[in-house]
N, C-alpha and C. Protein backbone atom coordinates (compact mmCIF):
# COMPACT_ATOMS: atom_id res chain seq x y z
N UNK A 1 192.84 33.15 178.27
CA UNK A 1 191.70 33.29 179.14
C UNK A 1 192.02 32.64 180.49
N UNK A 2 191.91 33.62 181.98
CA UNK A 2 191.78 33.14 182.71
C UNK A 2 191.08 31.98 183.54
N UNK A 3 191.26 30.71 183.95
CA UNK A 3 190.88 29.94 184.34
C UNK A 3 189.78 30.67 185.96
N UNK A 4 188.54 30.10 186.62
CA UNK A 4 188.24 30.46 187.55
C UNK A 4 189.38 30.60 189.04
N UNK A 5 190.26 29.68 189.09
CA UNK A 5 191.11 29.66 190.38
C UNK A 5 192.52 30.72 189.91
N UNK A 6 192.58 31.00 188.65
CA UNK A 6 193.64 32.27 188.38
C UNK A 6 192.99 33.22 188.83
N UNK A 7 191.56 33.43 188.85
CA UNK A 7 191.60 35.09 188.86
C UNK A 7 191.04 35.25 190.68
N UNK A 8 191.10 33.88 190.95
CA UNK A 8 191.57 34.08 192.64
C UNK A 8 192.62 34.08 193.07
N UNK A 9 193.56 34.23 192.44
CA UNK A 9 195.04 34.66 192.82
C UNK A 9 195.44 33.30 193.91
N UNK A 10 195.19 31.95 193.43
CA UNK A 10 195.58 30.87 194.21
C UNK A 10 196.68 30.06 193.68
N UNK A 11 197.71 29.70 194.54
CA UNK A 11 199.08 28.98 194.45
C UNK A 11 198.78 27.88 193.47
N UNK A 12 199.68 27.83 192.60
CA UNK A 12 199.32 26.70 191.63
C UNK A 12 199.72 25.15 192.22
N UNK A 13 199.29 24.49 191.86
CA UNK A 13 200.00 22.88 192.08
C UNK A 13 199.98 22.16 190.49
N UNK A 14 200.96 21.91 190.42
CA UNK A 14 202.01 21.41 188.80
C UNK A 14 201.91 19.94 188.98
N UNK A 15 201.48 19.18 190.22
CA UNK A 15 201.57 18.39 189.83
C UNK A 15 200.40 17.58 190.18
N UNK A 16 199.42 17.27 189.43
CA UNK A 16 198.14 16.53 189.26
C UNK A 16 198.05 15.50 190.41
N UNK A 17 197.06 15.26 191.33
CA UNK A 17 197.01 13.88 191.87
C UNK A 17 195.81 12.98 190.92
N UNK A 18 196.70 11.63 190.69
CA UNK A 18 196.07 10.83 189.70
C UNK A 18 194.81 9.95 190.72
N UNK A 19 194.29 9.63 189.70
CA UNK A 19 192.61 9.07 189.87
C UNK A 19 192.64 8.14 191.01
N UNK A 20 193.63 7.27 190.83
CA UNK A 20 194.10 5.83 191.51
C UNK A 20 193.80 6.38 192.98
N UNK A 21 194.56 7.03 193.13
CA UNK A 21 194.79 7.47 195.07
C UNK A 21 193.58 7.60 195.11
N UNK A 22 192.48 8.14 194.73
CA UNK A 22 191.30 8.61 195.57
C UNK A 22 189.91 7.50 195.38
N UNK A 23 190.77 6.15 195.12
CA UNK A 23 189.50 5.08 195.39
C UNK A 23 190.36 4.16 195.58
N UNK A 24 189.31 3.33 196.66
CA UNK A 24 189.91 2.04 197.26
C UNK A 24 189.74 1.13 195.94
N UNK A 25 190.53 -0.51 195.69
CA UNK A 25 190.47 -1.36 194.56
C UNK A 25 189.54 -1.87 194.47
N UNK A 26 188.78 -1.57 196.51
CA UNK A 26 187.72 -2.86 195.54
C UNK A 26 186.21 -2.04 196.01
N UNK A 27 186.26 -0.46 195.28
CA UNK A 27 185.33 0.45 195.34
C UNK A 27 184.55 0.06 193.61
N UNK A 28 183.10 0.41 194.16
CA UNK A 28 182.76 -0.25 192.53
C UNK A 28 182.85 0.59 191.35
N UNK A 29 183.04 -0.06 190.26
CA UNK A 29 183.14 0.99 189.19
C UNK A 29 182.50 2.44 188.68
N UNK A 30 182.02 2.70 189.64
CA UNK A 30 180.51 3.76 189.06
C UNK A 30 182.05 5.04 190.14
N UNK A 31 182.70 4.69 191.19
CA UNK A 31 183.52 5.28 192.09
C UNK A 31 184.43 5.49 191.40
N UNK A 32 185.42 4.40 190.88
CA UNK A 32 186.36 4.59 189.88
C UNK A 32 186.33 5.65 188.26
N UNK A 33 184.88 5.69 187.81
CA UNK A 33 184.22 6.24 187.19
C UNK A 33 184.19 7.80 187.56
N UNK A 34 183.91 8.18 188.97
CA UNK A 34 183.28 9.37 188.81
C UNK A 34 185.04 10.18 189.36
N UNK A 35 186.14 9.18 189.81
CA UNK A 35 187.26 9.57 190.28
C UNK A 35 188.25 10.34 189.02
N UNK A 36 187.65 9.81 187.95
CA UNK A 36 188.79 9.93 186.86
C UNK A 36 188.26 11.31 186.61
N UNK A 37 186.88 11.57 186.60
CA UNK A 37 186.03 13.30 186.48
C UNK A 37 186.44 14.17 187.22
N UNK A 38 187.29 13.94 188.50
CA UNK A 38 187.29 15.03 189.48
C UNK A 38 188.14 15.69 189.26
N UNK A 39 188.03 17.08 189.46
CA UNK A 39 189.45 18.23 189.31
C UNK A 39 189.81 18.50 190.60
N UNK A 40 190.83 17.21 191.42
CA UNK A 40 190.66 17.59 192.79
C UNK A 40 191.52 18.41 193.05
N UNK A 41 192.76 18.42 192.06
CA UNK A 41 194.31 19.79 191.86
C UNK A 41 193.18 21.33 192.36
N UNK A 42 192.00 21.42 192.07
CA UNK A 42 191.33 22.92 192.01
C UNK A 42 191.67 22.72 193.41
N UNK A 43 190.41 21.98 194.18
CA UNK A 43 190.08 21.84 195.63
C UNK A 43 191.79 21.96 196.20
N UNK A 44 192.48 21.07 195.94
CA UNK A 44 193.87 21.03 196.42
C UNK A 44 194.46 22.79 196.60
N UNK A 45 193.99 23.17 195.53
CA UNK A 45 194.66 24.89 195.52
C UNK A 45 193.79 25.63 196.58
N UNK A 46 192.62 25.19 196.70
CA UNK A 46 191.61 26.40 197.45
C UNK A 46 192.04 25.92 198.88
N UNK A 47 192.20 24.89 199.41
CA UNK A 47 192.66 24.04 200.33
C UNK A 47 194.18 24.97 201.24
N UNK A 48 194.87 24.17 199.85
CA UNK A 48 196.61 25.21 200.07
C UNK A 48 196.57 26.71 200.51
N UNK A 49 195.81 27.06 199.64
CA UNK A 49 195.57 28.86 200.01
C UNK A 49 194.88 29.23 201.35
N UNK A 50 194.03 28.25 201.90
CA UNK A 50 193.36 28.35 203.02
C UNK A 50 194.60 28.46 204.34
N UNK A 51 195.57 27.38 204.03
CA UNK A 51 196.53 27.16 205.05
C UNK A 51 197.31 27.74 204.83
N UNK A 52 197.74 28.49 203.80
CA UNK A 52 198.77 29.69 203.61
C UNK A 52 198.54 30.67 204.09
N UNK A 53 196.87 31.02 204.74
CA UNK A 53 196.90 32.17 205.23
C UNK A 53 197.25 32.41 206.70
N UNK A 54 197.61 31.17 207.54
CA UNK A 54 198.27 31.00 208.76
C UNK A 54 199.78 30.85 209.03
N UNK A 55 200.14 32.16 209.17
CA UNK A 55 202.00 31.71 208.90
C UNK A 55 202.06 31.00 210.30
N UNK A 56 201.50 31.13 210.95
CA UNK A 56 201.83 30.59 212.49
C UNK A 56 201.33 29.10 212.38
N UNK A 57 201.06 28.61 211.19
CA UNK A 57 200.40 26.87 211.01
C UNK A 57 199.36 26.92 211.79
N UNK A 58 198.28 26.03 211.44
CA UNK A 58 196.72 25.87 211.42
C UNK A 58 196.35 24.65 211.77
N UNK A 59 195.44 24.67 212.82
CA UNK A 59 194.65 23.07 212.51
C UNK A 59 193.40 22.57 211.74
N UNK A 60 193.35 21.71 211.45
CA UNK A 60 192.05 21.38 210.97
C UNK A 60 191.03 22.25 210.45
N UNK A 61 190.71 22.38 212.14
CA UNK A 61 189.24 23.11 212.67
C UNK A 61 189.54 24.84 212.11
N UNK A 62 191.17 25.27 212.34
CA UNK A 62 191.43 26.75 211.54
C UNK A 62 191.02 26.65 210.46
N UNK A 63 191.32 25.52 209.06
CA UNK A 63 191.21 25.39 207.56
C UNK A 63 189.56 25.30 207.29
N UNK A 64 189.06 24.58 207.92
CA UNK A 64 187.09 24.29 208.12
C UNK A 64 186.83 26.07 208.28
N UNK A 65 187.22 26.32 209.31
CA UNK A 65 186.62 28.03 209.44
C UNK A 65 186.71 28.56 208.29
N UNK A 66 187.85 28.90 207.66
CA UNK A 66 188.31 29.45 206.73
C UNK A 66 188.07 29.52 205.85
N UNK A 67 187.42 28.42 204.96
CA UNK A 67 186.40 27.74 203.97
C UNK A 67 185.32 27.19 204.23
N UNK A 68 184.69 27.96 205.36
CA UNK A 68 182.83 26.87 205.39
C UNK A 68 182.20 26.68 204.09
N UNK A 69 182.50 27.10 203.23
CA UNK A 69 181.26 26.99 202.43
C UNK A 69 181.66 25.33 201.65
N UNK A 70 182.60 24.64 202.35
CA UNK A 70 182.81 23.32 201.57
C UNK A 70 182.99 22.44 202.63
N UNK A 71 182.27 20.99 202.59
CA UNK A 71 182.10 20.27 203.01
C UNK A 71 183.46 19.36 204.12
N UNK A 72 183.24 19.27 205.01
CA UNK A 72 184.39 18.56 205.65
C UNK A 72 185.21 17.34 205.12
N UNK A 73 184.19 16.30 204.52
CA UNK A 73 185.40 15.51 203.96
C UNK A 73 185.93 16.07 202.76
N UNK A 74 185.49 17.22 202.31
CA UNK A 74 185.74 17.84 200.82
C UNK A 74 187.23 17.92 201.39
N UNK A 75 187.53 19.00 202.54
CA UNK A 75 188.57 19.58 202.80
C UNK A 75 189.68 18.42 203.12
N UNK A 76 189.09 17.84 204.05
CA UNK A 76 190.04 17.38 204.62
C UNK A 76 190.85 15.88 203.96
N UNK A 77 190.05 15.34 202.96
CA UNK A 77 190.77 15.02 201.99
C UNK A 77 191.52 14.95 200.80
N UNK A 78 191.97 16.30 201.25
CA UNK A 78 193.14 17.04 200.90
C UNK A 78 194.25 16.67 201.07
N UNK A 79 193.97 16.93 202.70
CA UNK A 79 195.40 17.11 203.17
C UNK A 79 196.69 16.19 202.65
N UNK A 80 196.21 14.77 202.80
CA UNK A 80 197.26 13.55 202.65
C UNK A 80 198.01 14.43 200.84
N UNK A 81 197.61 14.40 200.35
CA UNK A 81 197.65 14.84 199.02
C UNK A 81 198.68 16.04 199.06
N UNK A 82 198.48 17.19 199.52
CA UNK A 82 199.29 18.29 199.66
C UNK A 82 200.07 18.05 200.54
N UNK A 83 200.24 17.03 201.71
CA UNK A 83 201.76 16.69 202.41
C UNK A 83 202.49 15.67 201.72
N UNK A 84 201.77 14.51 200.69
CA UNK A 84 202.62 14.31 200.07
C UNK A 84 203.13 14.71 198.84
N UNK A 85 202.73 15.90 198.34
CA UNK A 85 203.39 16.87 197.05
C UNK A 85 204.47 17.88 197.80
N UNK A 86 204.60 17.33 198.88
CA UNK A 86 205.48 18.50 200.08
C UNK A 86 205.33 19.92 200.21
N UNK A 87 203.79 20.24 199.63
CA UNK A 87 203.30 21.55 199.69
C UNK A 87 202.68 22.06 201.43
N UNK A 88 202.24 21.19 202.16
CA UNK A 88 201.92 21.46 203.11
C UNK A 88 203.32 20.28 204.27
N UNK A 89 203.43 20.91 205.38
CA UNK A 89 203.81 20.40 206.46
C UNK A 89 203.67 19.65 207.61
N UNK A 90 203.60 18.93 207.92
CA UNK A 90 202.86 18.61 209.41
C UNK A 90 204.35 17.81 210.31
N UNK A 91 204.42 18.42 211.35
CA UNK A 91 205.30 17.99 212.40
C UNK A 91 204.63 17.80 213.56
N UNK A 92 205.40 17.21 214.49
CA UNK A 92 204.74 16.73 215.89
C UNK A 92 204.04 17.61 216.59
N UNK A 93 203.97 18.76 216.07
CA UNK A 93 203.42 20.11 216.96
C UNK A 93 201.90 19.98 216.99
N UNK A 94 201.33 19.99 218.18
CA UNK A 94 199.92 19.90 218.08
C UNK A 94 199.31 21.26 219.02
N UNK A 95 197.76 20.72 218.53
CA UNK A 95 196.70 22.16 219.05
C UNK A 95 195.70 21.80 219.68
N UNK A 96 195.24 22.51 220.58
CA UNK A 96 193.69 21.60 221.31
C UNK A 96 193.07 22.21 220.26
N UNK A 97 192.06 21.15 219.63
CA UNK A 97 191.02 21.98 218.79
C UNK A 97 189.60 22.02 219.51
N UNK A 98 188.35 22.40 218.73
CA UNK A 98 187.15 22.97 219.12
C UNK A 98 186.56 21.68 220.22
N UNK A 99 186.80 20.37 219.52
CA UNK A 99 186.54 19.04 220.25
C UNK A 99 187.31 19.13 221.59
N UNK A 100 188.40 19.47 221.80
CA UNK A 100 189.11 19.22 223.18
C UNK A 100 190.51 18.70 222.99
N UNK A 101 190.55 17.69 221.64
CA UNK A 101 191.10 16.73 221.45
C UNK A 101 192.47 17.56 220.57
N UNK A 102 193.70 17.31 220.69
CA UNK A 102 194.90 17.61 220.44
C UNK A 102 194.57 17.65 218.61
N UNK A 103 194.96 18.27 217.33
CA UNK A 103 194.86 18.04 216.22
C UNK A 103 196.86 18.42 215.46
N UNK A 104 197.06 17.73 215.02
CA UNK A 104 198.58 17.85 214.21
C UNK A 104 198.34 19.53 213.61
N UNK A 105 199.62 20.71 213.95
CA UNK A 105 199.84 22.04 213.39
C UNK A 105 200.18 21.79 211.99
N UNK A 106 199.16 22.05 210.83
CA UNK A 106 199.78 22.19 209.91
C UNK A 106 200.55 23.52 208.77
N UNK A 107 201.21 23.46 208.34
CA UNK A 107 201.99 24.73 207.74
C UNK A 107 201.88 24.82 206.33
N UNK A 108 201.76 25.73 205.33
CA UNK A 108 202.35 25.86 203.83
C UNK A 108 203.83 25.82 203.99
N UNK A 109 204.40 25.10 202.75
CA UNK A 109 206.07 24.66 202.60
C UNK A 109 206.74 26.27 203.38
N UNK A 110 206.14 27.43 202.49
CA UNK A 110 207.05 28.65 202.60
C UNK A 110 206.45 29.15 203.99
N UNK A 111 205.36 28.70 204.92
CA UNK A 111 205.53 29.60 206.15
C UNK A 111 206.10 28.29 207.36
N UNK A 112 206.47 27.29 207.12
CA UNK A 112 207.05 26.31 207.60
C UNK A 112 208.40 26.56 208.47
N UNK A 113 208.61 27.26 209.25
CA UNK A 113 210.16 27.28 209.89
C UNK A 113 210.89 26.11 211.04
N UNK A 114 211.84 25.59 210.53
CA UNK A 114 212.46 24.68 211.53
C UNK A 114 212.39 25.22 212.52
């Protein structure tokens, strides 16, 4: 039986981010509690697939468009997570975004070119 994010045809990620990373030590237990519940690997995939659809790399404010229907810190605490599973990219290349303000180009591993 297909899982809901299989039969969206979204990039898998194999490797789980554990509970620990997504609370500070001295967040209170009810945080630590609701961290160990989260399936954030899903979000991580809907996330990945969002930025895979920019071979030309994306900022921010591109990945927010792309997925309104989920909350900004939903998304964007992601990212750290998928650049360090080396699924997403980020190099010095930047973008003016909607604010004015310069935002880091980010890439999926496979549309990433030196």
């Amino acid at each position: 039986m297909k899982d809901l994010f299989e039969s969206m045809d979204l990039p898998k990620i194999d490797l789980p981010t554990p509970a620990y990373k997504l609370v500070r030590n001295d967040d209170p237990s009810t945080s630590h509690a609701a961290a160990e519940q989260l399936d954030v690997t899903a979000m991580e995939r809907i996330v990945l697939h969002a930025i895979d659809q920019f071979p030309d790399g994306c900022i921010s404010d591109d990945v927010l468009a792309a997925i309104p229907q989920y909350r900004y810190s939903t998304v964007t605490a992601r990212y750290k997570q998928l650049k360090e599973k080396g699924l997403v990219i980020v190099d010095d290349t930047k973008r003016k975004g909607e604010s004015g303000r310069q935002q880091l180009v980010m890439w999926s591993k496979q549309n990433y070119n030196v």
